[in-house]
Protein backbone atom coordinates (compact mmCIF):
# COMPACT_ATOMS: atom_id res chain seq x y z
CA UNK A 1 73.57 79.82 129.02
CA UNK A 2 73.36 83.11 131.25
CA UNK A 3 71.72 85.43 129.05
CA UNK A 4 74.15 87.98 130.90
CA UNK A 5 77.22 85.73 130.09
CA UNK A 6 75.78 85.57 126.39
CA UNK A 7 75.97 89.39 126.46
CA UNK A 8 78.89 89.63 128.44
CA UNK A 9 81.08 87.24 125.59
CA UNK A 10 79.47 88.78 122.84
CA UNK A 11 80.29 91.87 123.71
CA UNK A 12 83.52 91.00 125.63
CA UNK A 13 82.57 93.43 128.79
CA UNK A 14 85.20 91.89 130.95
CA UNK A 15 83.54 93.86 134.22
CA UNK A 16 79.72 92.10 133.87
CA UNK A 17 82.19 89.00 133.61
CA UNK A 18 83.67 89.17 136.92
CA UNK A 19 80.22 90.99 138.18
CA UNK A 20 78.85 87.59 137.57
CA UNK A 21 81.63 85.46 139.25
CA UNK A 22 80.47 87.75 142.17
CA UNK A 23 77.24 86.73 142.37
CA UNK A 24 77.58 82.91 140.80
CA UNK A 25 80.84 81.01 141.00
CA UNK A 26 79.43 77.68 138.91
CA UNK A 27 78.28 80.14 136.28
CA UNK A 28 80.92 78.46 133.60
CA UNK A 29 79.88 75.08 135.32
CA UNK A 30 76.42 75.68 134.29
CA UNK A 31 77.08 75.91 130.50
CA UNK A 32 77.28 72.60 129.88
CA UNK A 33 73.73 71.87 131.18
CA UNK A 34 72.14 74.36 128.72
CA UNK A 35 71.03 74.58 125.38
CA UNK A 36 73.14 76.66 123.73
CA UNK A 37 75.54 75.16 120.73
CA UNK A 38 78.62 77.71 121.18
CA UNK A 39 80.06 78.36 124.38
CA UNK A 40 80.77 82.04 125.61
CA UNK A 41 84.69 80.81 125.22
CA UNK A 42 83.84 80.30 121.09
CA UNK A 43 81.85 83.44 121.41
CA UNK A 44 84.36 85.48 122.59
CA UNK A 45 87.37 83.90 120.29
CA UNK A 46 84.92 84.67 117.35
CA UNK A 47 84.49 88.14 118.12
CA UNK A 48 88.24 88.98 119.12
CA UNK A 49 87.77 89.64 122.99
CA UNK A 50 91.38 88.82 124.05
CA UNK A 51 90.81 89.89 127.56
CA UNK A 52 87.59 87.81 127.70
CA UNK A 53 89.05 84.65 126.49
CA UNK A 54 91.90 85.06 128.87
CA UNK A 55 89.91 85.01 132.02
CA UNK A 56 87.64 82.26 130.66
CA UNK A 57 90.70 80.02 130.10
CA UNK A 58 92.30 80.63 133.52
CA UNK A 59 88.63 79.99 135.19
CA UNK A 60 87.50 77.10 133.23
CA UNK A 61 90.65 75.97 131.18
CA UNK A 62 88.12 72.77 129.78
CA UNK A 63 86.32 75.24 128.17
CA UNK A 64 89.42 75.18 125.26
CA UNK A 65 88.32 71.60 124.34
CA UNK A 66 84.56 72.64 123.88
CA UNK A 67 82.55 71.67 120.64
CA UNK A 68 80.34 73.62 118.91
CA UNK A 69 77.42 71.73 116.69
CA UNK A 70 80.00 71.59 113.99
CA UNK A 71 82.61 70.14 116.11
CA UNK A 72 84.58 72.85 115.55
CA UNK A 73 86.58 74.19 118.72
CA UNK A 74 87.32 77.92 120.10
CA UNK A 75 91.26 77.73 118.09
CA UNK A 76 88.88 76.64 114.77
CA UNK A 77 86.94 79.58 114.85
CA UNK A 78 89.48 82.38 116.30
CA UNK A 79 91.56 80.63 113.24
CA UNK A 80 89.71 81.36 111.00
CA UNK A 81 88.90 84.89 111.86
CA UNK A 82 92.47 85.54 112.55
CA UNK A 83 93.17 86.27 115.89
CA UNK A 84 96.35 85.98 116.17
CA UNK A 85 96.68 86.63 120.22
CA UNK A 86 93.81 84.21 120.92
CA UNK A 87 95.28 81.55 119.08
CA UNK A 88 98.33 81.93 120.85
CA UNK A 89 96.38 81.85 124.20
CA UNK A 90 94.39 78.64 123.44
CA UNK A 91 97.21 76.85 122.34
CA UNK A 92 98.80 76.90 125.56
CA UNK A 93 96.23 75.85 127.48
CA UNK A 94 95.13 73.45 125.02
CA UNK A 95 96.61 69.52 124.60
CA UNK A 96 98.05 68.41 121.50
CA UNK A 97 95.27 66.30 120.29
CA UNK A 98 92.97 69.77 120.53
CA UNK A 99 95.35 71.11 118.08
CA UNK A 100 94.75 68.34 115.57
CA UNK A 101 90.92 68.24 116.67
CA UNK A 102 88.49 67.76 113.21
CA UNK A 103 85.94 69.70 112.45
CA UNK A 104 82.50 68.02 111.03
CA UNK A 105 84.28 68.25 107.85
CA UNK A 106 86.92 66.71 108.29
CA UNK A 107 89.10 69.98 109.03
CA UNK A 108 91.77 71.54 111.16
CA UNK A 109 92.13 75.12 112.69
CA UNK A 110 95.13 74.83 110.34
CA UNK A 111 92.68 74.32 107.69
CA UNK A 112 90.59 76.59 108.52
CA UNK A 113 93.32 79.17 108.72
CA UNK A 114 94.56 78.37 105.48
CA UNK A 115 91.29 78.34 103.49
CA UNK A 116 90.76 82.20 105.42
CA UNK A 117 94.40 82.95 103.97
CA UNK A 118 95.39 83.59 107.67
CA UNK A 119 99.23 83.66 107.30
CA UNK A 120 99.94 84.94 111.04
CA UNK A 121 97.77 81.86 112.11
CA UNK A 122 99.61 79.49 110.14
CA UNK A 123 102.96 80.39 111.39
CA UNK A 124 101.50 80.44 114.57
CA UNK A 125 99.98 77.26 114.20
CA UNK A 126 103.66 75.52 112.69
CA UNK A 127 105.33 77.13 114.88
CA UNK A 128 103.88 75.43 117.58
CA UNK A 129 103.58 71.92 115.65
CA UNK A 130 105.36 71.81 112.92
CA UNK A 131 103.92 67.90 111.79
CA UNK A 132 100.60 69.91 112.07
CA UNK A 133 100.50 70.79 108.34
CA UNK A 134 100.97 67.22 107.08
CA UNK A 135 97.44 66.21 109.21
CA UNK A 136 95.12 64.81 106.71
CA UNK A 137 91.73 65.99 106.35
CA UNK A 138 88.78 63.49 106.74
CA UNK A 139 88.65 63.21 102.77
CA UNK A 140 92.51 61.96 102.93
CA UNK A 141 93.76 65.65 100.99
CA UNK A 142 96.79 67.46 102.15
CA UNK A 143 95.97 71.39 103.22
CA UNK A 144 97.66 72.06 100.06
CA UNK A 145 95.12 70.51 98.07
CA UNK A 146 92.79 72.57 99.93
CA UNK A 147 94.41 75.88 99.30
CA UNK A 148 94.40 75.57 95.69
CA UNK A 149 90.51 74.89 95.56
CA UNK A 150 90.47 77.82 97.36
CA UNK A 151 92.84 79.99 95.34
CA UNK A 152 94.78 81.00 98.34
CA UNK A 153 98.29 80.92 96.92
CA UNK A 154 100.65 82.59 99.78
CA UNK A 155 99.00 80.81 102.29
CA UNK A 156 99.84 77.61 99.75
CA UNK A 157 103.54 79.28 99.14
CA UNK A 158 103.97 79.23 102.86
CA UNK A 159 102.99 76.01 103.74
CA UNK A 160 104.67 74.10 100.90
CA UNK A 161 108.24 74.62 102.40
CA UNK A 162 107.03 71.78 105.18
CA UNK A 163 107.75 69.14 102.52
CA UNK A 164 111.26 69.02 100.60
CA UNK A 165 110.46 69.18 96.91
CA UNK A 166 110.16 65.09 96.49
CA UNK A 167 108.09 65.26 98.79
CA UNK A 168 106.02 68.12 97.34
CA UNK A 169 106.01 66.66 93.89
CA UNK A 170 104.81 63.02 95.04
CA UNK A 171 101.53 64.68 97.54
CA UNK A 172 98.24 63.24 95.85
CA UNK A 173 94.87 63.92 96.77
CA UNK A 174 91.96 60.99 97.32
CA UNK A 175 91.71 60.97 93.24
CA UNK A 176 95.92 60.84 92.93
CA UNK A 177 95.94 64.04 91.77
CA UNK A 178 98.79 65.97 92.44
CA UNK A 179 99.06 70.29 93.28
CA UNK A 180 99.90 70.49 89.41
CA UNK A 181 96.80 68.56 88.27
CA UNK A 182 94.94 70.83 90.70
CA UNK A 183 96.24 74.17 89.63
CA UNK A 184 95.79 73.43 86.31
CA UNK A 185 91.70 72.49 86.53
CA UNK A 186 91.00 75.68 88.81
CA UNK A 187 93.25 77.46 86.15
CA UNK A 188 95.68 79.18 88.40
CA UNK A 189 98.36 80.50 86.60
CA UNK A 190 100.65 81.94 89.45
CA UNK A 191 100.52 78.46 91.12
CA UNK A 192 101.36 76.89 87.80
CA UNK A 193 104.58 78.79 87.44
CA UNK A 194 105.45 77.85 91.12
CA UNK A 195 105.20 74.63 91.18
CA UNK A 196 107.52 74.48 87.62
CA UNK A 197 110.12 76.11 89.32
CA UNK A 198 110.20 72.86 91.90
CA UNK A 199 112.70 70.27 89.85
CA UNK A 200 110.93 67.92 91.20
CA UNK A 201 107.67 68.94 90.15
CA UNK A 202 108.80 69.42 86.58
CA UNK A 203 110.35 65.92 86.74
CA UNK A 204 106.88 64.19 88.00
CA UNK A 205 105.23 66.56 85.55
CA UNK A 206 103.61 63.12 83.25
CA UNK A 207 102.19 61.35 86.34
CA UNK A 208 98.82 59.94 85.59
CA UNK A 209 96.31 60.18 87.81
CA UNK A 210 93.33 57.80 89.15
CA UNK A 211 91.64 58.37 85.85
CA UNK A 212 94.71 58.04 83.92
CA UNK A 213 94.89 62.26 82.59
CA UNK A 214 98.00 63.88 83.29
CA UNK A 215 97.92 67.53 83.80
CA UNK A 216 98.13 68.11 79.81
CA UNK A 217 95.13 65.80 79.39
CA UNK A 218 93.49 67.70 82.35
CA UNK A 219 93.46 71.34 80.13
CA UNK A 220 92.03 69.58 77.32
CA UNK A 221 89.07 68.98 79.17
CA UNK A 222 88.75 72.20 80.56
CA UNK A 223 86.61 75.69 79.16
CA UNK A 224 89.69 77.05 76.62
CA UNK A 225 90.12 80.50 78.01
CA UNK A 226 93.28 82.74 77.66
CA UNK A 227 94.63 81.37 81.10
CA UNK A 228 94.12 78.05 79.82
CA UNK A 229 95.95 78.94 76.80
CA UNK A 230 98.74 80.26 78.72
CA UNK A 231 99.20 77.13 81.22
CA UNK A 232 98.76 75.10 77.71
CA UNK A 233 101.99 77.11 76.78
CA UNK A 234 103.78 76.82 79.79
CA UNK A 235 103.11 72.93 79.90
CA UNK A 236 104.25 72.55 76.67
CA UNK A 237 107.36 74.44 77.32
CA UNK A 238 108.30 72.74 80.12
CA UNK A 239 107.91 69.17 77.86
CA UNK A 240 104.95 67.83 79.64
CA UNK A 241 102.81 65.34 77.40
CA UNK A 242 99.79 63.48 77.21
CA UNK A 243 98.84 60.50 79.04
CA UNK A 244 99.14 58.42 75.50
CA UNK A 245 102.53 59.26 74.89
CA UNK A 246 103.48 58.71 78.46
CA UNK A 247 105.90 55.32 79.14
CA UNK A 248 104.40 53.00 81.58
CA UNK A 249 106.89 54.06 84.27
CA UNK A 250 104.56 57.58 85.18
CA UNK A 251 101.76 56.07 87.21
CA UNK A 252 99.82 57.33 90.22
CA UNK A 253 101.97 57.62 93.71
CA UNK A 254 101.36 54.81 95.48
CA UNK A 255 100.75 55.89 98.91
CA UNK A 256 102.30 52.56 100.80
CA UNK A 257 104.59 50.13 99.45
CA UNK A 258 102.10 47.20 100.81
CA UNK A 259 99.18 49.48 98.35
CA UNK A 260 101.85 49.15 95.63
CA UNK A 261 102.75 45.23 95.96
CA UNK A 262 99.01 44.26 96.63
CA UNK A 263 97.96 46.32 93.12
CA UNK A 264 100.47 44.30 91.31
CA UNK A 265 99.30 40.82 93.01
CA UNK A 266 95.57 41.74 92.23
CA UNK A 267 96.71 43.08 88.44
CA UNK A 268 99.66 40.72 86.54
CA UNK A 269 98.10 42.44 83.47
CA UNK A 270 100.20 45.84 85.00
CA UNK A 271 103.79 44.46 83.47
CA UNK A 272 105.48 45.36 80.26
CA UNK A 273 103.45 43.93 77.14
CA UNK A 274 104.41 43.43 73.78
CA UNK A 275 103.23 44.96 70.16
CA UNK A 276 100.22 43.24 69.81
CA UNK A 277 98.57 43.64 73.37
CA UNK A 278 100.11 47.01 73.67
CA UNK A 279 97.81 47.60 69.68
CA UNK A 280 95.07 45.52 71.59
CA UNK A 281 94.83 47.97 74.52
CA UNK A 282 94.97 50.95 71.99
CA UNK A 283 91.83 50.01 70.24
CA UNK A 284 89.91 49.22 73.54
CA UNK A 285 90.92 52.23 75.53
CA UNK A 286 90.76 54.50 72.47
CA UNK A 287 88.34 57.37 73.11
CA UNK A 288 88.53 59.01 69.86
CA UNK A 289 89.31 62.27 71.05
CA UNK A 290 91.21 63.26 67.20
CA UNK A 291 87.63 61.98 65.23
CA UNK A 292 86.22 64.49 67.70
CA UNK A 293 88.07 67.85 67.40
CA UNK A 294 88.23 66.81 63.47
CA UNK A 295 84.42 66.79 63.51
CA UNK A 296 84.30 69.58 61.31
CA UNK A 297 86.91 68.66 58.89
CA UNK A 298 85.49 65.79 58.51
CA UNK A 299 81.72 66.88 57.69
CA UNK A 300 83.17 68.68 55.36
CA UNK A 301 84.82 66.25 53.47
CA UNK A 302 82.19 64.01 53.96
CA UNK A 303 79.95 67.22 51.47
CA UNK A 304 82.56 67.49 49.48
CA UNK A 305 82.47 63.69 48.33
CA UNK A 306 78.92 63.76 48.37
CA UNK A 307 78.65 67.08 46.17
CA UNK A 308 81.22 65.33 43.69
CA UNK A 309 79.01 62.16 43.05
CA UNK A 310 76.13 64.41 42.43
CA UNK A 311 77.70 66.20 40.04
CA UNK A 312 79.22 63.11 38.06
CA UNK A 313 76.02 62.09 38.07
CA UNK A 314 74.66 64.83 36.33
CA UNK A 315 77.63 64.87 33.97
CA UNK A 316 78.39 60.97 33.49
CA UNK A 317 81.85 60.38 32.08
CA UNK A 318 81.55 60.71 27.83
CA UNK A 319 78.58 63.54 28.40
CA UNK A 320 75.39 63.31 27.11
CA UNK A 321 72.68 63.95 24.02
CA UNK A 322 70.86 67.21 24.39
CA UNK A 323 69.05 66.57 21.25
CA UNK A 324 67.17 63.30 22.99
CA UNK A 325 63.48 63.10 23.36
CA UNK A 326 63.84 60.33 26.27
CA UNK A 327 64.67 62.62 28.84
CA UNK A 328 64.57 66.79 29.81
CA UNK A 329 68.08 66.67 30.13
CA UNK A 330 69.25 64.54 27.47
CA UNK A 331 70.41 60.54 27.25
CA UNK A 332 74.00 59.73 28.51
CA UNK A 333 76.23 58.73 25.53
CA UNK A 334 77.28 55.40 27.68
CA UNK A 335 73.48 54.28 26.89
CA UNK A 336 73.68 54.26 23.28
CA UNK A 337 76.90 52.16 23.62
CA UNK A 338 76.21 49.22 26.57
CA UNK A 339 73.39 50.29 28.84
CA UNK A 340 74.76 47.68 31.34
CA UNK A 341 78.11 49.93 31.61
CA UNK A 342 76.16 52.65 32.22
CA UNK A 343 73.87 51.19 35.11
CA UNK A 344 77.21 49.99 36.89
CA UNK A 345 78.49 53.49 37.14
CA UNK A 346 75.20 55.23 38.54
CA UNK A 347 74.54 52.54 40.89
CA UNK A 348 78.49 52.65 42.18
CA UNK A 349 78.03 56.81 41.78
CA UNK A 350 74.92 56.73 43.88
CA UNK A 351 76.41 54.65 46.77
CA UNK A 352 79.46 56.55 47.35
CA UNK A 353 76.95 59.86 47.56
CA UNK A 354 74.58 58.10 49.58
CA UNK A 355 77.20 57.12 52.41
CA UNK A 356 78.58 60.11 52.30
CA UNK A 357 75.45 62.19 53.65
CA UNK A 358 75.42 59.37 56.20
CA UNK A 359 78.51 60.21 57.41
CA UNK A 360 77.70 63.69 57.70
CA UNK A 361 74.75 63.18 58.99
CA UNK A 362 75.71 61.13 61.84
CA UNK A 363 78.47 63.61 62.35
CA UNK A 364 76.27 66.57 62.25
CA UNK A 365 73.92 64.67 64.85
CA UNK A 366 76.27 65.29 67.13
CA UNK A 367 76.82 61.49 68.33
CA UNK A 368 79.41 60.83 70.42
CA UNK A 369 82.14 59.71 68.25
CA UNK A 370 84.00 57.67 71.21
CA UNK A 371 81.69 55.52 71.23
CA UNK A 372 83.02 52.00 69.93
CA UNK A 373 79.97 51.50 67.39
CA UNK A 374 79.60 54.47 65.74
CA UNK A 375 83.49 54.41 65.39
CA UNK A 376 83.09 51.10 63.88
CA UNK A 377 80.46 52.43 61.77
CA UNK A 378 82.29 55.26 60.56
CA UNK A 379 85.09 53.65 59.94
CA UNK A 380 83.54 51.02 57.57
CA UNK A 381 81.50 53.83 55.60
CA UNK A 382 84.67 55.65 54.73
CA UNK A 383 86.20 52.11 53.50
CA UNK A 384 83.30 51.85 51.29
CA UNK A 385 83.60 54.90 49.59
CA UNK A 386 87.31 55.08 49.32
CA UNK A 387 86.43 51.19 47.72
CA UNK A 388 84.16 52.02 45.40
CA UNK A 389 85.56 55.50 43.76
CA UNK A 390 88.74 52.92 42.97
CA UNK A 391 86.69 50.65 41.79
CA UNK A 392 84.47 53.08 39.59
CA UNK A 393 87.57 55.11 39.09
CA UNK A 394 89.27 51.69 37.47
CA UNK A 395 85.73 51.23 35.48
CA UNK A 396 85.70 54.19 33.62
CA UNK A 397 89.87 53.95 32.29
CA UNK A 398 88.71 50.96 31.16
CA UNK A 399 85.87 52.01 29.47
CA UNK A 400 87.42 54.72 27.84
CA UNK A 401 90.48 52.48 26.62
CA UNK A 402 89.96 50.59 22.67
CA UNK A 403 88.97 47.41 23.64
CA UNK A 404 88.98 48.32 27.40
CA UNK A 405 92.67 47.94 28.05
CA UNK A 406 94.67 49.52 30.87
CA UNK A 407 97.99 49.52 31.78
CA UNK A 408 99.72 46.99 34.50
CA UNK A 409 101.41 49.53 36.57
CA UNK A 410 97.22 51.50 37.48
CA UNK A 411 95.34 48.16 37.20
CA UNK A 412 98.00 46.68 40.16
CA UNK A 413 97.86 49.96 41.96
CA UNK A 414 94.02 50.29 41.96
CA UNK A 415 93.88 46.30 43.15
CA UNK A 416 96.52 46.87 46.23
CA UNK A 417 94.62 49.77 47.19
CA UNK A 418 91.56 47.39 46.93
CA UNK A 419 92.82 45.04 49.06
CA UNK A 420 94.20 47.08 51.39
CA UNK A 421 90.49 48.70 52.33
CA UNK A 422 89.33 45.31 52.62
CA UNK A 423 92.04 44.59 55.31
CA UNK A 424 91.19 47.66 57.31
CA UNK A 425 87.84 46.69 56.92
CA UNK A 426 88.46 43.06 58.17
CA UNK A 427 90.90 44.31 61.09
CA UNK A 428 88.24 46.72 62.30
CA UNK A 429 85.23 44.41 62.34
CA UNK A 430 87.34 41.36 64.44
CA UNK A 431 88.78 44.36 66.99
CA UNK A 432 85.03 45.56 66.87
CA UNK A 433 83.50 41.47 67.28
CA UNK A 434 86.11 40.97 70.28
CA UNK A 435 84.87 43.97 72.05
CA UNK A 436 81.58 43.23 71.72
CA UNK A 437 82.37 39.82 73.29
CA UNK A 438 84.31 41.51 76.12
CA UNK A 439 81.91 43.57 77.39
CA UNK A 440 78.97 40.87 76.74
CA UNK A 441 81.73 38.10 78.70
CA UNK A 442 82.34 41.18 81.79
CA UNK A 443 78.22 41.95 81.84
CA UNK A 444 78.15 38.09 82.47
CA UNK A 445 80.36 38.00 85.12
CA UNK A 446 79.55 41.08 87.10
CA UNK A 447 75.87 40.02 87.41
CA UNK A 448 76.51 36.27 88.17
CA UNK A 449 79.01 38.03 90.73
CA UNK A 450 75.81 40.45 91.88
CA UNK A 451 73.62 36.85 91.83
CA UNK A 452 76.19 35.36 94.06
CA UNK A 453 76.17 38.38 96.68
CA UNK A 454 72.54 38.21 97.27
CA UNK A 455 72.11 35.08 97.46
């Protein structure tokens, strides 16, 4: 480029313009033969020269359709800055296809105009096209989706009245997330309220997206803040729940009926199922999100049980002799009666402490509890403690009893109870075994599938 025509654009001196039409008519012709990205047309619709951009646009009217080295037009960057009068003047020199032109990112001036909160653009911009809004951006989001990233909430306001509020409430992003599942990761309360003021919105307020969270499930995995306290409470209010307790019938928008038949060809497992698949699927998609906020709870009943064996321990049931010479602190009075009895009860005692400071040390080790095995894990240590205090608890009535008898009505409640740990026990362990074989069947497949691709 003209280093006086550089000058000239940047600093919009319409007179050293014409001065050089004077002495060089094919000075716009020229441009495209040199080396410079922006052309004094982007130049001047960057820096706000109205008068400039007019007389480049009646000269060279091709200049409009330029690229810069991010593909972005004149209308992107006078867009963006918010040039109201410029945009105006490019548009109608400009084809239709220039006003849906992508940037290298995928973006329109409309985009661009939005993300810059430009709300003179945008009407500009709709009123020329209305359909312009609902162009896609090269990631497949809406320009809504990209205002709420941005936090730009009357620029969002504004555009939102292109769609009816179906329409709003059904708009996904590439991950099926929809403006509510947005709003409520970037935290953005006003947005929040808006969108709950849509029926429809409120109405599609459960649907799921691609990784199955609904907007509830979203805030739990968020920081906990006081805004996310306060979109907690206006979710709740407005009766939104988690993706768990969520019928079948709140799934992700399809966005073509031929997407929706083909997932339910390529799934049959997607239909209605009954009690025991529906139990199956609990276990295997469980991600035990309750053992995890109850991590603390539970260490500390996990010390508690452990700090109540070692003290039975050091006060077996009956007491002991302080007047022995066998021992510092004295012989347990169960010794001098059966020494077997005795040895029962501190090896039972001893267990139930022992597994205890397992479980609190694997939950103080801070091991993921949804993972399947340590769930497993955890779930038969409990059994075994909750087994053997009945069991020892049983022992010592007896023991206590003339010639150890106990009444029906404990000695059948102690024995249900037994059984019924040993069921819970059983049921975990085959729900455990089958997973195991799942994932060892699926590993199978996927690399004899892999084996099969390269060869």
């Amino acid at each position: 480029m003209d280093p006086n025509l550089f000058d000239a654009s940047l600093t919009g001196n319409v007179q050293l313009l014409n001065a050089l039409f004077q002495e060089d008519e094919l000075v716009l012709d020229r441009i495209s033969l040199s080396c410079f990205n922006e052309t004094p047309l982007h130049i001047a619709a960057l820096r706000g020269h109205l008068d400039f951009v007019k007389i480049l646009v009646r000269k060279k009217p091709i200049l409009a359709m330029s690229l810069d080295s991010l593909r972005r037009t004149a209308l992107h960057l006078a867009s963006a800055e918010g040039h109201v009068e410029i945009v105006c003047e490019l548009l109608n020199v400009m084809s239709p296809e220039g006003w849906r032109f992508h940037d290298q990112e995928g973006r329109t001036a409309l985009h661009l105009a939005a993300m810059n909160e430009q709300l003179e653009i945008l009407k500009a911009l709709i009123q020329k096209e209305p359909d312009l809004g609902k162009e896609l951006q090269g990631n497949g989001d809406t320009i809504l989706h990209t205002c709420i990233p941005w936090n730009r909430f009357e620029a969002m306001k504004l555009l939102s009245e292109l769609w009816n509020d179906e329409e709003l409430a059904k708009l996904t992003d590439c991950n099926d997330n929809t403006l509510l599942h947005l709003a409520v990761v970037h935290k953005q309360i006003q947005t929040v309220k808006y969108l709950l003021q849509k029926p429809s919105v409120r109405a599609a307020g459960n649907i799921v997206n691609r990784h199955g969270f609904t907007a509830l499930d979203i805030l739990d995995h968020c920081p906990q803040d006081l805004n996310a306290l306060q979109i907690r409470s206006l979710l709740i209010e407005a009766n939104f729940l988690r993706a768990k307790d969520v019928s079948h019938s709140f799934r992700p928008f399809q966005r073509s009926t031929e997407s929706k038949s083909s997932d339910t060809v390529a799934n049959p497992e997607s239909k209605p199922k009954g009690c025991m698949s529906r139990i199956w699927n609990w276990y295997l998609n469980h991600n035990g999100d309750w053992s995890e906020k109850q991590r603390g709870i539970l260490i500390l009943a996990a010390i508690l049980v452990a700090g109540t064996s070692f003290y039975s321990g050091l006060h077996p049931p009956g007491g002991t002799f302080t007047g022995s010479k066998d021992g510092p602190l004295g012989n347990a009075v169960q010794t001098e009666v059966v020494m077997g009895n005795f040895t029962i009860f501190v090896i039972q005692n001893t267990i139930i402490m022992v597994i205890s400071m397992m479980i609190a040390l694997v939950l103080l080790s801070g091991i993921s509890l949804r993972n399947k095995f340590t769930l497993w894990v955890l779930n038969l240590a409990t059994v075994c403690i909750l087994f053997f205090t009945t069991l020892t608890y049983l022992q010592e009535i007896a023991w206590m009893s003339p010639d150890t008898w106990v009444n029906a009505p404990t000695l059948y409640m102690c024995f249900v109870w037994i059984l019924l740990f040993l069921f819970v026990a059983f049921i975990h362990t085959i729900f455990f075994i089958i997973w195991v074989i799942k994932k060892l069947l699926n590993a199978r497949t996927k690399k004899r599938n892999n084996d099969y691709v390269v060869v």
